[in-house]
C-alpha atoms as a PDB file:
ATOM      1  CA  UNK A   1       7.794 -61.449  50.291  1.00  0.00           C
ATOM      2  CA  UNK A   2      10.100 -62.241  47.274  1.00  0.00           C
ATOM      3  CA  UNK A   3      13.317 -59.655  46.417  1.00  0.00           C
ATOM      4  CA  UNK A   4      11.826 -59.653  43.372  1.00  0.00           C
ATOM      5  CA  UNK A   5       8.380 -57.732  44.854  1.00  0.00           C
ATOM      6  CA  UNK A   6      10.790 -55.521  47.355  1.00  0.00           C
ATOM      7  CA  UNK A   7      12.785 -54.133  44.533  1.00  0.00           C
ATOM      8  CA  UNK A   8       9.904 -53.326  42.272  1.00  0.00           C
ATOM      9  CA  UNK A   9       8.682 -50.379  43.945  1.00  0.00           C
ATOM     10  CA  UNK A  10      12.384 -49.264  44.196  1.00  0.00           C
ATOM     11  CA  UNK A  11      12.931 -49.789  40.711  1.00  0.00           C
ATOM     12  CA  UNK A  12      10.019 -47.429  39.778  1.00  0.00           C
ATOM     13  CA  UNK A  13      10.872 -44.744  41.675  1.00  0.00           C
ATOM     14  CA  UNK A  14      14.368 -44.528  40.972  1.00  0.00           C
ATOM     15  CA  UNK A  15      13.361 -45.147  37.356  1.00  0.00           C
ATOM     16  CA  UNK A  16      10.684 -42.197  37.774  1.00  0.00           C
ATOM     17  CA  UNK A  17      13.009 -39.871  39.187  1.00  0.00           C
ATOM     18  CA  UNK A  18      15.653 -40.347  36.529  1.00  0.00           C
ATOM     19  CA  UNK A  19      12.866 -39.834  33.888  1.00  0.00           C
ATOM     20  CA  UNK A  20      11.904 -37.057  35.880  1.00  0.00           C
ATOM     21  CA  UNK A  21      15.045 -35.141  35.189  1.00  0.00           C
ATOM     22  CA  UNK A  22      13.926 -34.539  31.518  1.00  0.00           C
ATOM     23  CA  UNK A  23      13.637 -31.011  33.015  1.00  0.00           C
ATOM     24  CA  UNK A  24      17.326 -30.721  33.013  1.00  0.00           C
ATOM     25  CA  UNK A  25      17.513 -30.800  29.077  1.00  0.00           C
ATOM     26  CA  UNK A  26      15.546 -27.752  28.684  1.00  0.00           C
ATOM     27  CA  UNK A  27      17.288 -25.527  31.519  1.00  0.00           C
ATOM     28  CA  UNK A  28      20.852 -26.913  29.911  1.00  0.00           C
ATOM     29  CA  UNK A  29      19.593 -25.683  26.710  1.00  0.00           C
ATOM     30  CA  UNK A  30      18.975 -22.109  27.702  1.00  0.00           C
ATOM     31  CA  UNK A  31      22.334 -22.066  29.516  1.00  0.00           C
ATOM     32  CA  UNK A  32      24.041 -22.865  26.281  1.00  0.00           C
ATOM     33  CA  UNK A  33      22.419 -20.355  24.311  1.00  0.00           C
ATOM     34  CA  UNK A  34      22.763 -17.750  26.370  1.00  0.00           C
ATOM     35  CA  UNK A  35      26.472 -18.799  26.406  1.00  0.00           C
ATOM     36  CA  UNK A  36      26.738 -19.018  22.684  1.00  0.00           C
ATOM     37  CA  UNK A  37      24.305 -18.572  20.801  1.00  0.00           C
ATOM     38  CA  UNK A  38      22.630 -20.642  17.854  1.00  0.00           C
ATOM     39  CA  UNK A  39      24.674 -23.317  16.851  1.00  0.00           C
ATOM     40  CA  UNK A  40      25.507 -21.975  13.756  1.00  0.00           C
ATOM     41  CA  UNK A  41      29.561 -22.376  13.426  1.00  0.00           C
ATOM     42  CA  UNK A  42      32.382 -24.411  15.565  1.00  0.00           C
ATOM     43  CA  UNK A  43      33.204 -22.283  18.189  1.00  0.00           C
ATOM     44  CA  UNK A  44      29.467 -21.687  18.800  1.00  0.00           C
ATOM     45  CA  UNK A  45      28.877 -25.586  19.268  1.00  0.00           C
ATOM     46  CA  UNK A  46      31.885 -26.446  21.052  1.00  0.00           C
ATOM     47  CA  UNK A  47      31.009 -23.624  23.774  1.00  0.00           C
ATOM     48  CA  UNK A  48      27.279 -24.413  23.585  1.00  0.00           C
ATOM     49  CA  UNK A  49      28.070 -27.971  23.544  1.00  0.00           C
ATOM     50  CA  UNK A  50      30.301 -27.520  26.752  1.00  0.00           C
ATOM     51  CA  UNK A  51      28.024 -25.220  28.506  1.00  0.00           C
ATOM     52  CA  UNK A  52      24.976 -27.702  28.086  1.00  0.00           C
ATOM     53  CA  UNK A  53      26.770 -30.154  28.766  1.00  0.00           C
ATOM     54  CA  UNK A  54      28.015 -29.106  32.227  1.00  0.00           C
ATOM     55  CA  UNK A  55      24.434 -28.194  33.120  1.00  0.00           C
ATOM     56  CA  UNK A  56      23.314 -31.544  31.653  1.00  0.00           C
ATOM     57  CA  UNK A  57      25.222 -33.467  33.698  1.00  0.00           C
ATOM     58  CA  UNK A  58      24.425 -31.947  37.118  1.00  0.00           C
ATOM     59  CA  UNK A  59      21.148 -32.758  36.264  1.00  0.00           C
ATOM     60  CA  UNK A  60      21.853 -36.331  35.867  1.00  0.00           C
ATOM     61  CA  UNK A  61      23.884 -36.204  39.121  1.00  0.00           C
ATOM     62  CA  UNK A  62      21.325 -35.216  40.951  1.00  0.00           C
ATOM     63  CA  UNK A  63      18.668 -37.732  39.780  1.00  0.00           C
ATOM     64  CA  UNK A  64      20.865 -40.660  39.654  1.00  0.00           C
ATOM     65  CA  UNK A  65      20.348 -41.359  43.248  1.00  0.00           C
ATOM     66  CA  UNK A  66      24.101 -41.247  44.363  1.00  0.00           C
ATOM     67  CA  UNK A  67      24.740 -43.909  41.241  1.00  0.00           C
ATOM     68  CA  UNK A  68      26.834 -40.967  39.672  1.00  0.00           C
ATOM     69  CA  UNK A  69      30.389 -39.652  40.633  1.00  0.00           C
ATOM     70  CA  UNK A  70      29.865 -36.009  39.873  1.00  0.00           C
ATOM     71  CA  UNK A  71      33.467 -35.141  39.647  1.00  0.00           C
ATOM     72  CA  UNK A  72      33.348 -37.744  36.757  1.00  0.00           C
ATOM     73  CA  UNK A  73      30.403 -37.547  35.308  1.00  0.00           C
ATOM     74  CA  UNK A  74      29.641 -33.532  34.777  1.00  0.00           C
ATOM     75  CA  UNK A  75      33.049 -33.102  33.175  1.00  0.00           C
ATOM     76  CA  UNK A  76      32.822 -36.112  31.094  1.00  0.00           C
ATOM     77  CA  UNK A  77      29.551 -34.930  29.821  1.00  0.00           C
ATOM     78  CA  UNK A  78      30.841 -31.514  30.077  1.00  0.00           C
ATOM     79  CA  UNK A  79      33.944 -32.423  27.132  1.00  0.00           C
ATOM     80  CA  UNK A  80      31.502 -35.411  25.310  1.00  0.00           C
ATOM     81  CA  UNK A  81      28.405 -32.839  24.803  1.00  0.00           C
ATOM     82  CA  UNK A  82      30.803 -29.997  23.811  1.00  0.00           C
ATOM     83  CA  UNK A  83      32.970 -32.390  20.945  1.00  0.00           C
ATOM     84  CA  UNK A  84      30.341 -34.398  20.002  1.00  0.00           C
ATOM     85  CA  UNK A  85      27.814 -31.303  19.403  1.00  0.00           C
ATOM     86  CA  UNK A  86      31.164 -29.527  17.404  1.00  0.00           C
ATOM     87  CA  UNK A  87      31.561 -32.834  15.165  1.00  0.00           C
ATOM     88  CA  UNK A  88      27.886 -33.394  14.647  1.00  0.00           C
ATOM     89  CA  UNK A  89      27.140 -29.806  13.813  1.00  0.00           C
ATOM     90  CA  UNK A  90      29.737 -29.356  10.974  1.00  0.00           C
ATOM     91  CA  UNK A  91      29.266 -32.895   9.508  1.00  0.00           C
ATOM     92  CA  UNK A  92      25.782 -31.308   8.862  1.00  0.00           C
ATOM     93  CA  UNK A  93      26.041 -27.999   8.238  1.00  0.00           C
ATOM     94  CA  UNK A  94      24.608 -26.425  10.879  1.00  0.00           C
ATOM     95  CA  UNK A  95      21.517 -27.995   9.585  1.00  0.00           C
ATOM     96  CA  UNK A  96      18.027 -28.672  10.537  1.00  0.00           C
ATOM     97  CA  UNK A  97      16.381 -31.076   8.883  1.00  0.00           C
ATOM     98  CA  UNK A  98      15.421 -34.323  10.496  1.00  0.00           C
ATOM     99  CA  UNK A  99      17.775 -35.881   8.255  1.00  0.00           C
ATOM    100  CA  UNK A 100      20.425 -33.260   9.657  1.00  0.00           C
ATOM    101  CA  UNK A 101      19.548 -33.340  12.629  1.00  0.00           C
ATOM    102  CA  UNK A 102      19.297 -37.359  13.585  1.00  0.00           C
ATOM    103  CA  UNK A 103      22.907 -37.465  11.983  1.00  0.00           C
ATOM    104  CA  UNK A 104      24.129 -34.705  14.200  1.00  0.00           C
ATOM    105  CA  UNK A 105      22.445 -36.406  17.354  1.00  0.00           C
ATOM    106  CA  UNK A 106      24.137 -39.984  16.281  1.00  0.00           C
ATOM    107  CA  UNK A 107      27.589 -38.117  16.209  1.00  0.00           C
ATOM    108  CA  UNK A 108      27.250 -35.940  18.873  1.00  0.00           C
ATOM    109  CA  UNK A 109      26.034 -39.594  20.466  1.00  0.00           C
ATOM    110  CA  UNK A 110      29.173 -41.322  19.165  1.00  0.00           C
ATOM    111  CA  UNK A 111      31.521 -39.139  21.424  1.00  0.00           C
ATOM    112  CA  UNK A 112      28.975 -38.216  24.325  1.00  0.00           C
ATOM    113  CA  UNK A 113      28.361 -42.061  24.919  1.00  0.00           C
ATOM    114  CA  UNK A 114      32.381 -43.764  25.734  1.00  0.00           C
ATOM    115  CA  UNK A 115      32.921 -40.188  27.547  1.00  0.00           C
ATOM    116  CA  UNK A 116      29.929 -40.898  29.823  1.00  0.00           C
ATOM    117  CA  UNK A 117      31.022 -44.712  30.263  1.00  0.00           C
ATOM    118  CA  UNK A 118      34.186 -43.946  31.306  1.00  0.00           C
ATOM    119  CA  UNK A 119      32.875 -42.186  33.953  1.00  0.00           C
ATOM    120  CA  UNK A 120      30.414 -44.722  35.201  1.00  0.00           C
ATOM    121  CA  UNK A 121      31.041 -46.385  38.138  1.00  0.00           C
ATOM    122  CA  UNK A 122      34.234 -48.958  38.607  1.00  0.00           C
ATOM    123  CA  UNK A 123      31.339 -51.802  39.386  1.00  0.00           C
ATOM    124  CA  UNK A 124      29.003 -50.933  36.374  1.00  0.00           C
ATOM    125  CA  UNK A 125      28.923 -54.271  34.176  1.00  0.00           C
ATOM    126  CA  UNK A 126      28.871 -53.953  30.252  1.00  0.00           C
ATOM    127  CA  UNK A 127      29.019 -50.327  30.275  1.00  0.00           C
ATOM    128  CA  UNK A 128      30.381 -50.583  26.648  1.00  0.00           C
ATOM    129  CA  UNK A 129      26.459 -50.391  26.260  1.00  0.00           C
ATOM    130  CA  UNK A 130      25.984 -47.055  27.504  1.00  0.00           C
ATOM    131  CA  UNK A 131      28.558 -45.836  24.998  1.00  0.00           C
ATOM    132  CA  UNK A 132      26.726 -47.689  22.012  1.00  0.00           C
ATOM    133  CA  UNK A 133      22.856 -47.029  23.203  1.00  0.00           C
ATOM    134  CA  UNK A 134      23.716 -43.025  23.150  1.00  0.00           C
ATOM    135  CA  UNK A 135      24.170 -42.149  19.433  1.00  0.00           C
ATOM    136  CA  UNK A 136      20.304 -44.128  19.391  1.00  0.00           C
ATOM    137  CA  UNK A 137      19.118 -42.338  21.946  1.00  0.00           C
ATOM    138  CA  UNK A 138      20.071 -38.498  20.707  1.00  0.00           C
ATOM    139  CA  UNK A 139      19.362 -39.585  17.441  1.00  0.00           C
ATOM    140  CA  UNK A 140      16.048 -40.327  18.237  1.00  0.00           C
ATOM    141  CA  UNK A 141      15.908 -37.336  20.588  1.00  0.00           C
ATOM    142  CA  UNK A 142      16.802 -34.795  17.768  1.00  0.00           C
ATOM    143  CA  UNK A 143      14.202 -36.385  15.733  1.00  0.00           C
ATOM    144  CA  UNK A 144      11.257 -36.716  18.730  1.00  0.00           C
ATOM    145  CA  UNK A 145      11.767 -33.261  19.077  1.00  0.00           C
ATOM    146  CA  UNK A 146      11.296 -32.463  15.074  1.00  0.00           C
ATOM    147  CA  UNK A 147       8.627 -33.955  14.453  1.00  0.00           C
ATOM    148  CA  UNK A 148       7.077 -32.657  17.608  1.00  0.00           C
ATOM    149  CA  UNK A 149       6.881 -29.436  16.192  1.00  0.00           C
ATOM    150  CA  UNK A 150       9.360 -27.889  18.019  1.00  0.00           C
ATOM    151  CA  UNK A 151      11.446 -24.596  15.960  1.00  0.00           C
ATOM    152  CA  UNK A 152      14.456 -26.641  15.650  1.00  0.00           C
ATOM    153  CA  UNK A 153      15.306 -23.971  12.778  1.00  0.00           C
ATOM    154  CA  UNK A 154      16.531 -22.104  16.309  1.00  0.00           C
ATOM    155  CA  UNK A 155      19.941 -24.270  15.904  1.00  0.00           C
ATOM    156  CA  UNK A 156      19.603 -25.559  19.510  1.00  0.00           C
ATOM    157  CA  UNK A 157      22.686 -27.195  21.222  1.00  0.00           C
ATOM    158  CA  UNK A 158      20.388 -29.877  22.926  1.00  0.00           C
ATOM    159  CA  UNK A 159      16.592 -31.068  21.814  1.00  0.00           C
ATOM    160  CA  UNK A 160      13.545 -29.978  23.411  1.00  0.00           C
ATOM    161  CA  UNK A 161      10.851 -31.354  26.058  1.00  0.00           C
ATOM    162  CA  UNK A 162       9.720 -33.981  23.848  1.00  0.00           C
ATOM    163  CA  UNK A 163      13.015 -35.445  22.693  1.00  0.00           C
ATOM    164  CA  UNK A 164      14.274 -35.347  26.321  1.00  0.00           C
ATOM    165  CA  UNK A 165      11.318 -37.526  27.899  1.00  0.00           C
ATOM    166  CA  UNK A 166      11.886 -39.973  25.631  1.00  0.00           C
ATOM    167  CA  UNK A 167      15.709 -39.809  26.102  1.00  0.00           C
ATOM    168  CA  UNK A 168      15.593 -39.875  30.114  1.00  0.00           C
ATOM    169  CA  UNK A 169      12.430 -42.995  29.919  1.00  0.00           C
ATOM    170  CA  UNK A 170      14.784 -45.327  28.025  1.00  0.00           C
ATOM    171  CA  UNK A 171      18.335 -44.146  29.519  1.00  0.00           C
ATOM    172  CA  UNK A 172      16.559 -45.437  32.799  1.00  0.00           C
ATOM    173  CA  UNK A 173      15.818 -48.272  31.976  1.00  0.00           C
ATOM    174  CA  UNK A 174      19.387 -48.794  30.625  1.00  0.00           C
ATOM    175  CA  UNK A 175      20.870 -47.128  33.488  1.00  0.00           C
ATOM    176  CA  UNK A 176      19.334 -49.204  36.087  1.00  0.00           C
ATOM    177  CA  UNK A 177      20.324 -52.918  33.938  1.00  0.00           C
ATOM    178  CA  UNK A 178      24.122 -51.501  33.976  1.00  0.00           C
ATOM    179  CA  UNK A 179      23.812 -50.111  37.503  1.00  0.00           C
ATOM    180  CA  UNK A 180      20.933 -51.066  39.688  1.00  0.00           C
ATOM    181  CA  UNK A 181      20.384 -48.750  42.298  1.00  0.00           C
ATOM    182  CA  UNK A 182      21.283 -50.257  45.906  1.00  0.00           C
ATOM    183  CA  UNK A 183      19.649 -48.467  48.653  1.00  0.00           C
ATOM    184  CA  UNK A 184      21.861 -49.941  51.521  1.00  0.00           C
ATOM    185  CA  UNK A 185      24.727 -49.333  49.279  1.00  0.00           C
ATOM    186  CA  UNK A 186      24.852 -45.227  49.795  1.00  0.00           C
ATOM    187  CA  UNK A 187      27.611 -42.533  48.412  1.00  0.00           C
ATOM    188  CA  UNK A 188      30.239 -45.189  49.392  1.00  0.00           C
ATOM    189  CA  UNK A 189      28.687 -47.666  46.866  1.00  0.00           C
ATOM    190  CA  UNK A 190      31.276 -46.639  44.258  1.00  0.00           C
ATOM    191  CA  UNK A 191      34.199 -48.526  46.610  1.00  0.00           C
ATOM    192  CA  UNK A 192      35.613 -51.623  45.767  1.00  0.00           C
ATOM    193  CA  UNK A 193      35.444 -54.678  48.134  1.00  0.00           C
ATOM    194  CA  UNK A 194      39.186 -53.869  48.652  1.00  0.00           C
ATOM    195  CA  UNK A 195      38.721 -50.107  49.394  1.00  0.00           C
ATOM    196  CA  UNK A 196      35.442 -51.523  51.903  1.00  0.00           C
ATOM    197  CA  UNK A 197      37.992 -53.457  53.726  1.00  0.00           C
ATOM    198  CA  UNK A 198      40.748 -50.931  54.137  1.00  0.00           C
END
């Protein structure tokens, strides 16, 4: 049997899982408006933002298969979510459009994307990708999730259901090119060969 037909099944099931936690968008976006509210001025997005964020990024922690550092990776998206949704919000306007909206997702993308590389693991390879694939991706979440119908006139600090499936399918796929997931590899995968030997 080839590595090739070994690490397909893998692939799909980590790949699966990650999509899987879509349902962390939704349960982040309650958090942050029962934290602040709509997003309707700064200090409404930069709390919302931060609050989501947090939320966000346990999710992603805990579907990322030990591939994720969470002392990294929750604040990081924790600080990116929170400035990105404050810059995005009042380039707009607080507005809702789709217009409005896929410019706020791009911005809030343009911070939220080198916070979360940074935090990627030391072995992650181009991760400079992650950081420019992210204002794509929640620009094309915001507008997924408008033209799904959803009542984005609610000034939500993260998109909704449909948005966030389409987000977590493609992020996988990204995710697992920068940083394949290595089953023998475990929670001491993020060491370096040096720290291994040590």
């Amino acid at each position: 049997m080839t590595h090739f037909a070994t690490s397909q099944p893998v692939f799909l099931r980590t790949w699966l899982l990650w999509t899987a936690g879509f349902l962390a968008f939704p349960v982040a976006g309650i958090a942050g408006d029962l934290a602040a509210g709509r997003v309707d001025d700064a200090p409404a997005a930069l709390l919302g933002g931060l609050v989501t964020g947090a939320v966000l990024g346990t999710g992603q922690v805990l579907v990322s298969r030990r591939r994720l550092d969470p002392r990294r990776w929750i604040p990081a998206t924790a600080i990116g979510m929170g400035l990105g949704l404050l810059l995005g919000a009042a380039i707009v306007g607080y507005g809702t459009s789709l217009g409005e909206l896929a410019v706020m997702g791009a911005l809030t993308g343009i911070v939220l994307g080198p916070a979360q590389a940074l935090a990627l693991p030391a072995r992650t390879h181009r991760r400079w990708l992650w950081a420019a694939a992210l204002p794509i991706l929640w620009a094309l979440g915001w507008t997924v999730t408008t033209l799904g119908g959803i009542s984005v006139e609610n000034q939500f600090t993260i998109y909704g259901a449909y948005g966030a499936v389409t987000f977590s399918a493609l992020s996988g796929l990204l995710l697992h090119y920068l940083l394949p997931y290595r089953a023998a590899a475990g929670p001491a995968s993020t060491q370096t060969p040096i720290e291994t030997q040590a």
